[in-house]
PDB file of N, CA and C in Angstrom:
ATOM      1  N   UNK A   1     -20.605   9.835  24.068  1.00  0.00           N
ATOM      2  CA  UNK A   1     -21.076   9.112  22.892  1.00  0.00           C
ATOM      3  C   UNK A   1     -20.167   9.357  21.682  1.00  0.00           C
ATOM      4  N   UNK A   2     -19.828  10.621  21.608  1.00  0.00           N
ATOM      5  CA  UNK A   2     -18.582  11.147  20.457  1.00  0.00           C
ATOM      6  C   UNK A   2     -17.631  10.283  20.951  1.00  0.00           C
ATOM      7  N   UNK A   3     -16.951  10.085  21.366  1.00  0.00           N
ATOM      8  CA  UNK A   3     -15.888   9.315  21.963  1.00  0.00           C
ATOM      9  C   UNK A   3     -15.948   8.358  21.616  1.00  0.00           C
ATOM     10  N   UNK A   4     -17.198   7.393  22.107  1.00  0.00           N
ATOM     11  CA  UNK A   4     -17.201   5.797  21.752  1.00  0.00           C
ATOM     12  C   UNK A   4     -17.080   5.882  20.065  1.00  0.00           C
ATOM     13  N   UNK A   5     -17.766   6.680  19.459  1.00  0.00           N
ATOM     14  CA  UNK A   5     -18.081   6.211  18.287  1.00  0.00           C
ATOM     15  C   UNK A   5     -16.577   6.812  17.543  1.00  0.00           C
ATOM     16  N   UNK A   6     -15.511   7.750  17.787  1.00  0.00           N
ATOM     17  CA  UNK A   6     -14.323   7.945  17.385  1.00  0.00           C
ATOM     18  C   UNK A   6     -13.686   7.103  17.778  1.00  0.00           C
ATOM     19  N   UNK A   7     -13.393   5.606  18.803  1.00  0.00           N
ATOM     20  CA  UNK A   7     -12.630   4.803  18.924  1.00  0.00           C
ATOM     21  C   UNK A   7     -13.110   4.047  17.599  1.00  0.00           C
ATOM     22  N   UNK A   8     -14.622   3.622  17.610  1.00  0.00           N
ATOM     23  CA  UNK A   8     -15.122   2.775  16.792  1.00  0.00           C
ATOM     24  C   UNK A   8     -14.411   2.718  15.444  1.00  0.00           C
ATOM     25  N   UNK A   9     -14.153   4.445  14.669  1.00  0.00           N
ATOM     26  CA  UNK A   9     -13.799   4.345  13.505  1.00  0.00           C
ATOM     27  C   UNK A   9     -12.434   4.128  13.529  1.00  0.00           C
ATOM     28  N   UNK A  10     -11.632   4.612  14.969  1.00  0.00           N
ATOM     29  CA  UNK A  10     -10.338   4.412  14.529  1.00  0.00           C
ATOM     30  C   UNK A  10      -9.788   2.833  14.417  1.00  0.00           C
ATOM     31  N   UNK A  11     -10.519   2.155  15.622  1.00  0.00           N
ATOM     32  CA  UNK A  11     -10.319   1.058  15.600  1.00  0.00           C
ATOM     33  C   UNK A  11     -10.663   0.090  14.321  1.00  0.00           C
ATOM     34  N   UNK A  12     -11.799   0.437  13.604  1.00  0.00           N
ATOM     35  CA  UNK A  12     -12.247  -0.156  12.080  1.00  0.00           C
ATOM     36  C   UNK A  12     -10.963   0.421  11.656  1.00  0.00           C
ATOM     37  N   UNK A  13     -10.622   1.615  11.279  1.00  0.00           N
ATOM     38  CA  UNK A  13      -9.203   1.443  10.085  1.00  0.00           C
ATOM     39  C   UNK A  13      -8.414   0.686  10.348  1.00  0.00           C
ATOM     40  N   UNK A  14      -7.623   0.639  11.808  1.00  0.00           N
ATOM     41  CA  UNK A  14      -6.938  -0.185  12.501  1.00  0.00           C
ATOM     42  C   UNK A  14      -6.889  -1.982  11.865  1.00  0.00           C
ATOM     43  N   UNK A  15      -8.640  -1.926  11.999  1.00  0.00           N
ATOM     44  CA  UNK A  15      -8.660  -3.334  11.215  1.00  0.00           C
ATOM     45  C   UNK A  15      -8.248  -3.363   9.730  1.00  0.00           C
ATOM     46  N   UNK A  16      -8.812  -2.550   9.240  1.00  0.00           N
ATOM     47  CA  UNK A  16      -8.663  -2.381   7.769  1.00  0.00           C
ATOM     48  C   UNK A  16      -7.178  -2.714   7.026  1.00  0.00           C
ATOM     49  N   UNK A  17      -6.422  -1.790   7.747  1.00  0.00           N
ATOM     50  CA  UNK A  17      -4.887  -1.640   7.855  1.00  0.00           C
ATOM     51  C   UNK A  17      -4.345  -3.081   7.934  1.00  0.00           C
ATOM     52  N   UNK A  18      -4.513  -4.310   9.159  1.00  0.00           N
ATOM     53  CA  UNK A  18      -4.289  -5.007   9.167  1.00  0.00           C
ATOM     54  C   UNK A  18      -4.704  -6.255   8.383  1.00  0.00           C
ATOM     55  N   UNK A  19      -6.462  -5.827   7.755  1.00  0.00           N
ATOM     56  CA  UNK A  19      -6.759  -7.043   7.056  1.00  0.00           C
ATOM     57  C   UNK A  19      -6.536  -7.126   5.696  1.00  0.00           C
ATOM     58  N   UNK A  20      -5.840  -5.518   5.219  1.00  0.00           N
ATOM     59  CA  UNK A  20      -5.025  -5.396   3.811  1.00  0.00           C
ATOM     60  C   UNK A  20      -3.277  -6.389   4.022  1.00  0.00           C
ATOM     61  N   UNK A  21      -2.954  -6.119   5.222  1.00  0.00           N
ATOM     62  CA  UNK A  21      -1.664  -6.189   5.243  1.00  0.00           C
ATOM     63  C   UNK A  21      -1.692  -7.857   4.982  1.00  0.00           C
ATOM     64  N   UNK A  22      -2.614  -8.355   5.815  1.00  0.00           N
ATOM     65  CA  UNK A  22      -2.439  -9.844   5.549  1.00  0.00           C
ATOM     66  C   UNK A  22      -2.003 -10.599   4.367  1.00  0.00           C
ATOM     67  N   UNK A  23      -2.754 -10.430   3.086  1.00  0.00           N
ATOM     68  CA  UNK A  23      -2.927 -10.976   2.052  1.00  0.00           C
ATOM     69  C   UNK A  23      -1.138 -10.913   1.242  1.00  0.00           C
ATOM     70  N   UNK A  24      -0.529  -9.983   2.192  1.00  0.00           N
ATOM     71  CA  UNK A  24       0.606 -10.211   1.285  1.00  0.00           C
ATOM     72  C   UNK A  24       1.665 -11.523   1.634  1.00  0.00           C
ATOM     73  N   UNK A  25       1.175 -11.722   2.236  1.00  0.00           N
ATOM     74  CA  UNK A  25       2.115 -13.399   2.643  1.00  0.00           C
ATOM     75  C   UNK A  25       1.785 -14.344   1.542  1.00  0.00           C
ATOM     76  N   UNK A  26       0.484 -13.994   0.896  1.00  0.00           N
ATOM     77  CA  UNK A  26       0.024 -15.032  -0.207  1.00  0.00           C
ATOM     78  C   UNK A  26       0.628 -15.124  -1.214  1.00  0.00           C
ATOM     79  N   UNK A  27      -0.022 -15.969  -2.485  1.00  0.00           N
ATOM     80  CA  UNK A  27       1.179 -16.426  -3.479  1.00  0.00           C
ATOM     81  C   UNK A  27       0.934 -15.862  -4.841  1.00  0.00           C
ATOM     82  N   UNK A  28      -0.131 -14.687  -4.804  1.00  0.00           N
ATOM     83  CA  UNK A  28      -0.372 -14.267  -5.920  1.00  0.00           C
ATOM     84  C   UNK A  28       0.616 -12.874  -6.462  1.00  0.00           C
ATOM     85  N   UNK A  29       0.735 -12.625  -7.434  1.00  0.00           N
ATOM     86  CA  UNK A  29       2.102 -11.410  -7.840  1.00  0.00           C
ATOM     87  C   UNK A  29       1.382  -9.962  -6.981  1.00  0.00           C
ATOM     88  N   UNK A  30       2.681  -9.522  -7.084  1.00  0.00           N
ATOM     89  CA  UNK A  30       3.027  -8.458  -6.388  1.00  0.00           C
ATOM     90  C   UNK A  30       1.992  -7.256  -6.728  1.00  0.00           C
ATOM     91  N   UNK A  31       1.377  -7.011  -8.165  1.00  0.00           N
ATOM     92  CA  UNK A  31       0.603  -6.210  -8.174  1.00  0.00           C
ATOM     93  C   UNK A  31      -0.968  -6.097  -7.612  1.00  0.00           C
ATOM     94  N   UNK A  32      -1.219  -7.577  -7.767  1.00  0.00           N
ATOM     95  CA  UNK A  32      -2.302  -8.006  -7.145  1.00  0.00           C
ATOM     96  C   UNK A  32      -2.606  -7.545  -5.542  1.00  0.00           C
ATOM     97  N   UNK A  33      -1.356  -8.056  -4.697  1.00  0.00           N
ATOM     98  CA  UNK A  33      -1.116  -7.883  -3.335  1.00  0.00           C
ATOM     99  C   UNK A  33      -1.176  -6.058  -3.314  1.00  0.00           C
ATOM    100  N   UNK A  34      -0.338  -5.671  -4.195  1.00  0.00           N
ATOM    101  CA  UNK A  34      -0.470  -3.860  -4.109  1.00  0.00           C
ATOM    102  C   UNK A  34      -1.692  -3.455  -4.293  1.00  0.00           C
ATOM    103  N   UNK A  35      -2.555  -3.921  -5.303  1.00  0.00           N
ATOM    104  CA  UNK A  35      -3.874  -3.881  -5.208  1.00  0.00           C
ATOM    105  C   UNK A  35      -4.902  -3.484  -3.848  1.00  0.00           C
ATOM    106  N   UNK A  36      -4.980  -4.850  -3.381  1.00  0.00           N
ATOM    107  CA  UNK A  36      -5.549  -5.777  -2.545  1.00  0.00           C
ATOM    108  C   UNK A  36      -4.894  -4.098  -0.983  1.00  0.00           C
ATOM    109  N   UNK A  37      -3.794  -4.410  -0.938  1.00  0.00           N
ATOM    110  CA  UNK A  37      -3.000  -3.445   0.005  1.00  0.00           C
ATOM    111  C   UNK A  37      -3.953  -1.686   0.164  1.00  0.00           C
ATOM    112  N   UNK A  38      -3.558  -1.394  -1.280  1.00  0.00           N
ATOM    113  CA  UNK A  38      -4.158   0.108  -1.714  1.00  0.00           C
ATOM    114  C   UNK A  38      -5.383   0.178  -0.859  1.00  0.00           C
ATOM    115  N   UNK A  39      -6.393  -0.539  -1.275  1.00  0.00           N
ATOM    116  CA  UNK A  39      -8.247  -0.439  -0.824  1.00  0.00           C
ATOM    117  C   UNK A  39      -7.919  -0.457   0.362  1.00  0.00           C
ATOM    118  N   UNK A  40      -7.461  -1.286   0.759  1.00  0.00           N
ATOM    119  CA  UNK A  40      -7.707  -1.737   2.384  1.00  0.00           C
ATOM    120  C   UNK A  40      -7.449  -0.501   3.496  1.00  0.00           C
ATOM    121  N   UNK A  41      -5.543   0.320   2.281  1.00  0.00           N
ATOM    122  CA  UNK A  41      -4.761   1.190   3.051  1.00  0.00           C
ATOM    123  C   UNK A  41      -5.984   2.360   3.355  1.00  0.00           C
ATOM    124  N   UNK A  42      -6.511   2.695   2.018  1.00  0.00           N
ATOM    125  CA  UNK A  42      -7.430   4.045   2.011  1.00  0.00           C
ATOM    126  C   UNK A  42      -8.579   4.101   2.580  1.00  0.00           C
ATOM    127  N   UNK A  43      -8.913   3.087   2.912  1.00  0.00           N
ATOM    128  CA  UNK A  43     -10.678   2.958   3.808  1.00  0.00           C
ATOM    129  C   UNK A  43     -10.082   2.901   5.379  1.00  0.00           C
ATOM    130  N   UNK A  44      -8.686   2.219   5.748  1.00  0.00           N
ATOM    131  CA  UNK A  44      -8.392   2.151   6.843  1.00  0.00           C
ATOM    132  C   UNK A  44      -8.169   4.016   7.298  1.00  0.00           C
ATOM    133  N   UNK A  45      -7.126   4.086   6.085  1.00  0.00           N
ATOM    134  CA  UNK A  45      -6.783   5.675   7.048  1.00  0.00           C
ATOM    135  C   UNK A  45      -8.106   6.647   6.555  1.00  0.00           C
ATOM    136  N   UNK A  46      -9.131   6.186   5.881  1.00  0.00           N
ATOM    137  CA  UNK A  46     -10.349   7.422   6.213  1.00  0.00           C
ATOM    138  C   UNK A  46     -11.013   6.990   7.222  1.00  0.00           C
ATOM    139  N   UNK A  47     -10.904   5.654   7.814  1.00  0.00           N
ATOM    140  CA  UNK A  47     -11.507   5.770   9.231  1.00  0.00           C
ATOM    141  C   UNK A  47     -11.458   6.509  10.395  1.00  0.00           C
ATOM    142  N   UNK A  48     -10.162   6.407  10.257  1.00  0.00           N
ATOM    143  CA  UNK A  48      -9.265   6.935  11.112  1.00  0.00           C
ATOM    144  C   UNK A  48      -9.399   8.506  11.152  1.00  0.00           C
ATOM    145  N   UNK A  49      -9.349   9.248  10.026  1.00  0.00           N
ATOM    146  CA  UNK A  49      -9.285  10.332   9.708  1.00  0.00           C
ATOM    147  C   UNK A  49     -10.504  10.665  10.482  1.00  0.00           C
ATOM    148  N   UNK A  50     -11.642   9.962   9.643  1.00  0.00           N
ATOM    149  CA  UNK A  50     -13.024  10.064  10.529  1.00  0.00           C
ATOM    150  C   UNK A  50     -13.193  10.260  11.880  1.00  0.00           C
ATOM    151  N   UNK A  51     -12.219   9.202  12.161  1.00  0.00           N
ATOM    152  CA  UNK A  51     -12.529   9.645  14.211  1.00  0.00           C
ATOM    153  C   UNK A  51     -11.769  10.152  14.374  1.00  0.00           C
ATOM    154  N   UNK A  52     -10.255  10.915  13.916  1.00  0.00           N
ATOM    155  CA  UNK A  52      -9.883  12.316  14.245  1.00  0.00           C
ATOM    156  C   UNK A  52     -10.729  13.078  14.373  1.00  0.00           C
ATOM    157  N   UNK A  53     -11.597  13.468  13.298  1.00  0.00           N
ATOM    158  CA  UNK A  53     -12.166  14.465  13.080  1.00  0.00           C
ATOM    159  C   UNK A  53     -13.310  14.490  14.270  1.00  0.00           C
ATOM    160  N   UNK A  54     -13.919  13.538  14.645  1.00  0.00           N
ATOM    161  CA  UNK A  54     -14.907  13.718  15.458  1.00  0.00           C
ATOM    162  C   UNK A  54     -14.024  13.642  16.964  1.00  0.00           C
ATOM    163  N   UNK A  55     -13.022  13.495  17.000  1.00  0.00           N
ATOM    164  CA  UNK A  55     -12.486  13.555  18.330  1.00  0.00           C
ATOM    165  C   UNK A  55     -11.573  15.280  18.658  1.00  0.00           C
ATOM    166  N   UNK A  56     -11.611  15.741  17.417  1.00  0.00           N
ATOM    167  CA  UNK A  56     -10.834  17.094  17.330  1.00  0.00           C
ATOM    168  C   UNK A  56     -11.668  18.210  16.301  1.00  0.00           C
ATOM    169  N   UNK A  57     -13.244  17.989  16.566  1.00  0.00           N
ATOM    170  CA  UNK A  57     -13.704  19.354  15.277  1.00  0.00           C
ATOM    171  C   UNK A  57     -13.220  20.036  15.228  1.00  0.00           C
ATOM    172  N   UNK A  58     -12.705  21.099  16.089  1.00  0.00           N
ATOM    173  CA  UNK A  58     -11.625  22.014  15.232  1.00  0.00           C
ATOM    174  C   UNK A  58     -10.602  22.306  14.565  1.00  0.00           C
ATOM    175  N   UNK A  59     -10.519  20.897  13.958  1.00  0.00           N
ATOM    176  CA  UNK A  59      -9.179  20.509  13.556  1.00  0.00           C
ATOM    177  C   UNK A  59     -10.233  20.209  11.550  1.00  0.00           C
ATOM    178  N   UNK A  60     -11.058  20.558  11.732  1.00  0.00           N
ATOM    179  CA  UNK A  60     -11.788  20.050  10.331  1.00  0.00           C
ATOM    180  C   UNK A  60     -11.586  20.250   8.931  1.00  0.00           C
ATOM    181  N   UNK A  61     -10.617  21.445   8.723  1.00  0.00           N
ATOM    182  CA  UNK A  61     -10.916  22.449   7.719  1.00  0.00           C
ATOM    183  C   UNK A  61      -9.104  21.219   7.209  1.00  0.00           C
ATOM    184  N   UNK A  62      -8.070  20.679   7.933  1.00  0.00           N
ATOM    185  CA  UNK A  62      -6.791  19.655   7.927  1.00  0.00           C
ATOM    186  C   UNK A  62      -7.513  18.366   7.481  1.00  0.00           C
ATOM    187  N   UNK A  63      -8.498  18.013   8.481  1.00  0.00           N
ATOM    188  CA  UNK A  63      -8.818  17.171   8.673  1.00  0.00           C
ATOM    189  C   UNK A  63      -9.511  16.759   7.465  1.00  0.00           C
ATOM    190  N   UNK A  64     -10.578  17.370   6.712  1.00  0.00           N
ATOM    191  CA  UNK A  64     -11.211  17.121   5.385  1.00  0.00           C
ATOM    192  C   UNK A  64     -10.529  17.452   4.189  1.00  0.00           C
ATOM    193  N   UNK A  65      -9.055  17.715   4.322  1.00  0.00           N
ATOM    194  CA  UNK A  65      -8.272  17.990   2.866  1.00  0.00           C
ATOM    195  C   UNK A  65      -7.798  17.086   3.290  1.00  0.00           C
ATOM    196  N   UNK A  66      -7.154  16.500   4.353  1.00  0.00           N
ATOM    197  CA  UNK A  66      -6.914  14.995   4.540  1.00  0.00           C
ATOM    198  C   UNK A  66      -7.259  13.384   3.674  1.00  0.00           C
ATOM    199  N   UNK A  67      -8.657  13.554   4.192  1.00  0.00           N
ATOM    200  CA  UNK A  67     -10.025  12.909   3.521  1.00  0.00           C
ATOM    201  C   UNK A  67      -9.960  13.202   1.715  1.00  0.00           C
ATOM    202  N   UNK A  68      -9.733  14.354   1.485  1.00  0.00           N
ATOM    203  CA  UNK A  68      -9.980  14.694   0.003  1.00  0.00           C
ATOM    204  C   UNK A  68      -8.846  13.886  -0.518  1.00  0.00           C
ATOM    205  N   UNK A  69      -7.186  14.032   0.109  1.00  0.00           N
ATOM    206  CA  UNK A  69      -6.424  13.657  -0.395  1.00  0.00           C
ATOM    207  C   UNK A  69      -5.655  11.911  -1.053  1.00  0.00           C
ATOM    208  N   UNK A  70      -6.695  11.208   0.858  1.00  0.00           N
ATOM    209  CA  UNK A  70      -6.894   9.874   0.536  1.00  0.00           C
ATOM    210  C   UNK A  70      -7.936   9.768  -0.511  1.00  0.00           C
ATOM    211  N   UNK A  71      -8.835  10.528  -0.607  1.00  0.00           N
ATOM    212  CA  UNK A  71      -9.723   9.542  -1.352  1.00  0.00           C
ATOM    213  C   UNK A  71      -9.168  10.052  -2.959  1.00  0.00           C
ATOM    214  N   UNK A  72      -8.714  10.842  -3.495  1.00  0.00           N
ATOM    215  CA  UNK A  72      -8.264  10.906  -4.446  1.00  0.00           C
ATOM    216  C   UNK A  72      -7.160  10.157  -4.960  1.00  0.00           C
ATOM    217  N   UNK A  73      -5.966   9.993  -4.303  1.00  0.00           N
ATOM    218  CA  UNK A  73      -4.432   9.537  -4.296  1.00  0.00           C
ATOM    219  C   UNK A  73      -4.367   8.339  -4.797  1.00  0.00           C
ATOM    220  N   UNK A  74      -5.609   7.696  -3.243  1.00  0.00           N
ATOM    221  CA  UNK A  74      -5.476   6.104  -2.928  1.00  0.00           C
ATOM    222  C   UNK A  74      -6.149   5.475  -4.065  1.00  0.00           C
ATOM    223  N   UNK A  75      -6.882   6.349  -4.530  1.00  0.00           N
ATOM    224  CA  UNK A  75      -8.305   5.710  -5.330  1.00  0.00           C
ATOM    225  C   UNK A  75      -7.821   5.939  -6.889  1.00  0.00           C
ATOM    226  N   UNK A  76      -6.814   6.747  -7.275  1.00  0.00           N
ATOM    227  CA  UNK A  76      -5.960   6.887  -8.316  1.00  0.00           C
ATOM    228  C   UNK A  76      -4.916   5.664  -8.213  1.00  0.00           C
ATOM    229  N   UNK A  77      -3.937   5.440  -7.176  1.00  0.00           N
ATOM    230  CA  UNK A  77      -3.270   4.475  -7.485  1.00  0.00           C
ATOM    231  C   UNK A  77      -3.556   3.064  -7.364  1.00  0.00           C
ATOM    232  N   UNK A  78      -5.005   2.913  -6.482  1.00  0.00           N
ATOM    233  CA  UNK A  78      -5.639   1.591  -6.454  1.00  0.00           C
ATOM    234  C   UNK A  78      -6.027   1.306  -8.544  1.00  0.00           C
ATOM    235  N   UNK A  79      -6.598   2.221  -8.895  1.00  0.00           N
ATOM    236  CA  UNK A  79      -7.062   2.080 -10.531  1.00  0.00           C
ATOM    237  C   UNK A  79      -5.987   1.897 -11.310  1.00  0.00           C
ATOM    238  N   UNK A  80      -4.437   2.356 -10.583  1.00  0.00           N
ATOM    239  CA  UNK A  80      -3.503   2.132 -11.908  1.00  0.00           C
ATOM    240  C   UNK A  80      -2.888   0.813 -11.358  1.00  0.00           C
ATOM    241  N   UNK A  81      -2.861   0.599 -10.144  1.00  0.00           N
ATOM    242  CA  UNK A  81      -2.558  -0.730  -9.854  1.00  0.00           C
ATOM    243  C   UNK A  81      -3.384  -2.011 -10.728  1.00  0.00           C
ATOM    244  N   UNK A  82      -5.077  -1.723 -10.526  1.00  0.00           N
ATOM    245  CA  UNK A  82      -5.374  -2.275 -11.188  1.00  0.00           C
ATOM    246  C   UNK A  82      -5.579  -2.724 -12.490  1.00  0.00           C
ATOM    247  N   UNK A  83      -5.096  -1.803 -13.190  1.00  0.00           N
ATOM    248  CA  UNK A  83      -5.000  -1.864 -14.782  1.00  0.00           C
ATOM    249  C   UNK A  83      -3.442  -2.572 -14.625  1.00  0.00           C
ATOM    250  N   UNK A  84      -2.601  -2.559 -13.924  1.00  0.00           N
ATOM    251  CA  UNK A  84      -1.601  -3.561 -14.066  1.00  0.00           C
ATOM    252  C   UNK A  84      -1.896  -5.109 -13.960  1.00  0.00           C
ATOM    253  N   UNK A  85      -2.285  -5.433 -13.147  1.00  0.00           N
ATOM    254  CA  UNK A  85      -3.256  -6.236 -12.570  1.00  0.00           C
ATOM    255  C   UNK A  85      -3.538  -6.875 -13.700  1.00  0.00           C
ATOM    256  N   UNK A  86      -4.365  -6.561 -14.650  1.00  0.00           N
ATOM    257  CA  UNK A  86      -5.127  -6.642 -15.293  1.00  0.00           C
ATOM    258  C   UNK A  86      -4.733  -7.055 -17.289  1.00  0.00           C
ATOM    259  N   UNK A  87      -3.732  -6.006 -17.129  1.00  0.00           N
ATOM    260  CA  UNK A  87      -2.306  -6.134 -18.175  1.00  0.00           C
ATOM    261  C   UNK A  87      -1.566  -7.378 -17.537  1.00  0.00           C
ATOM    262  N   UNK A  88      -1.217  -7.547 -16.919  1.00  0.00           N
ATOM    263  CA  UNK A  88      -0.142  -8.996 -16.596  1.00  0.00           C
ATOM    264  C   UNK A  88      -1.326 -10.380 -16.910  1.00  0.00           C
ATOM    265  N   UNK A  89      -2.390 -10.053 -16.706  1.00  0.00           N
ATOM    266  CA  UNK A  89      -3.357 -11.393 -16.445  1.00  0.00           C
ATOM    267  C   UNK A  89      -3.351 -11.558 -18.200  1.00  0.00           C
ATOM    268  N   UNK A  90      -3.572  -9.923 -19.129  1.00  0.00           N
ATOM    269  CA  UNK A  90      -3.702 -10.583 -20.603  1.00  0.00           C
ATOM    270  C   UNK A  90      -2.518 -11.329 -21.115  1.00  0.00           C
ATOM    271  N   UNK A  91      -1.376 -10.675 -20.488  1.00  0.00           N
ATOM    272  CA  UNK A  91      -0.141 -11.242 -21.258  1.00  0.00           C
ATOM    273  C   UNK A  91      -0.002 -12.570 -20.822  1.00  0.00           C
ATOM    274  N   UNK A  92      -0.033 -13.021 -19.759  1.00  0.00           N
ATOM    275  CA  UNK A  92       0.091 -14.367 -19.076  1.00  0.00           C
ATOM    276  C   UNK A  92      -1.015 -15.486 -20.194  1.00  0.00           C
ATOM    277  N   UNK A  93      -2.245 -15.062 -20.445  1.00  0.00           N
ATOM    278  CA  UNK A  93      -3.391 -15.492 -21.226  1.00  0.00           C
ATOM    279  C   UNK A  93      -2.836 -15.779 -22.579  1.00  0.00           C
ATOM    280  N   UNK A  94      -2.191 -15.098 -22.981  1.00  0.00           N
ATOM    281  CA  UNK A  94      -1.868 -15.032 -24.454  1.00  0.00           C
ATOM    282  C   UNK A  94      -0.832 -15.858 -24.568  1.00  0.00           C
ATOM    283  N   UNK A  95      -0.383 -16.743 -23.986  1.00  0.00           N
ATOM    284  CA  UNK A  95       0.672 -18.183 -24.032  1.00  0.00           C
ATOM    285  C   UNK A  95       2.141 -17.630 -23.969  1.00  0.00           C
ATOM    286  N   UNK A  96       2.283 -16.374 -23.767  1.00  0.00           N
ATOM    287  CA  UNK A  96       3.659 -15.628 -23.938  1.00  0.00           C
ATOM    288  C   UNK A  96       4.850 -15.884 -22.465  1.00  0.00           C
TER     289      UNK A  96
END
């Protein structure tokens, strides 16, 4: 049952990974796509991390500074991405 449910998560990041990657073929700027990329990257590899961890508990003590590190990093540069994001949309607004 551990097993099935550690493919489950790896395979969800797996998706994750790929359904971030998509959006960059699209036509919106580059920070947006980095955006869009970031979320997708950090939920994919804590899936993953996730079913490491349940496929290797003794590996936990790596495995959850792992986890600490995505969710801090990703979730820091997803917010400064987005304040770029966000800065290009005012300047664009302002007729400049």
């Amino acid at each position: 049952m551990i097993n099935i449910l550690s493919y489950i998560c790896i395979g969800l990041g797996l998706v994750f990974w790929y359904w971030g990657t998509w959006p960059l073929l699209g036509r919106r700027s580059v920070l947006y796509k980095l955006h869009g990329l970031s979320v997708a990257d950090t939920l994919g590899s804590m899936a993953i991390v996730v079913g490491l961890l349940l496929r290797i508990p003794q590996e936990w003590p790596l495995l959850v500074l792992a986890l600490i590190s995505l969710a801090v990093w990703n979730t820091v540069l997803g917010y400064v991405l987005a304040y770029c994001v966000a800065g290009e949309d005012r300047q664009v607004g302002h007729g400049g």
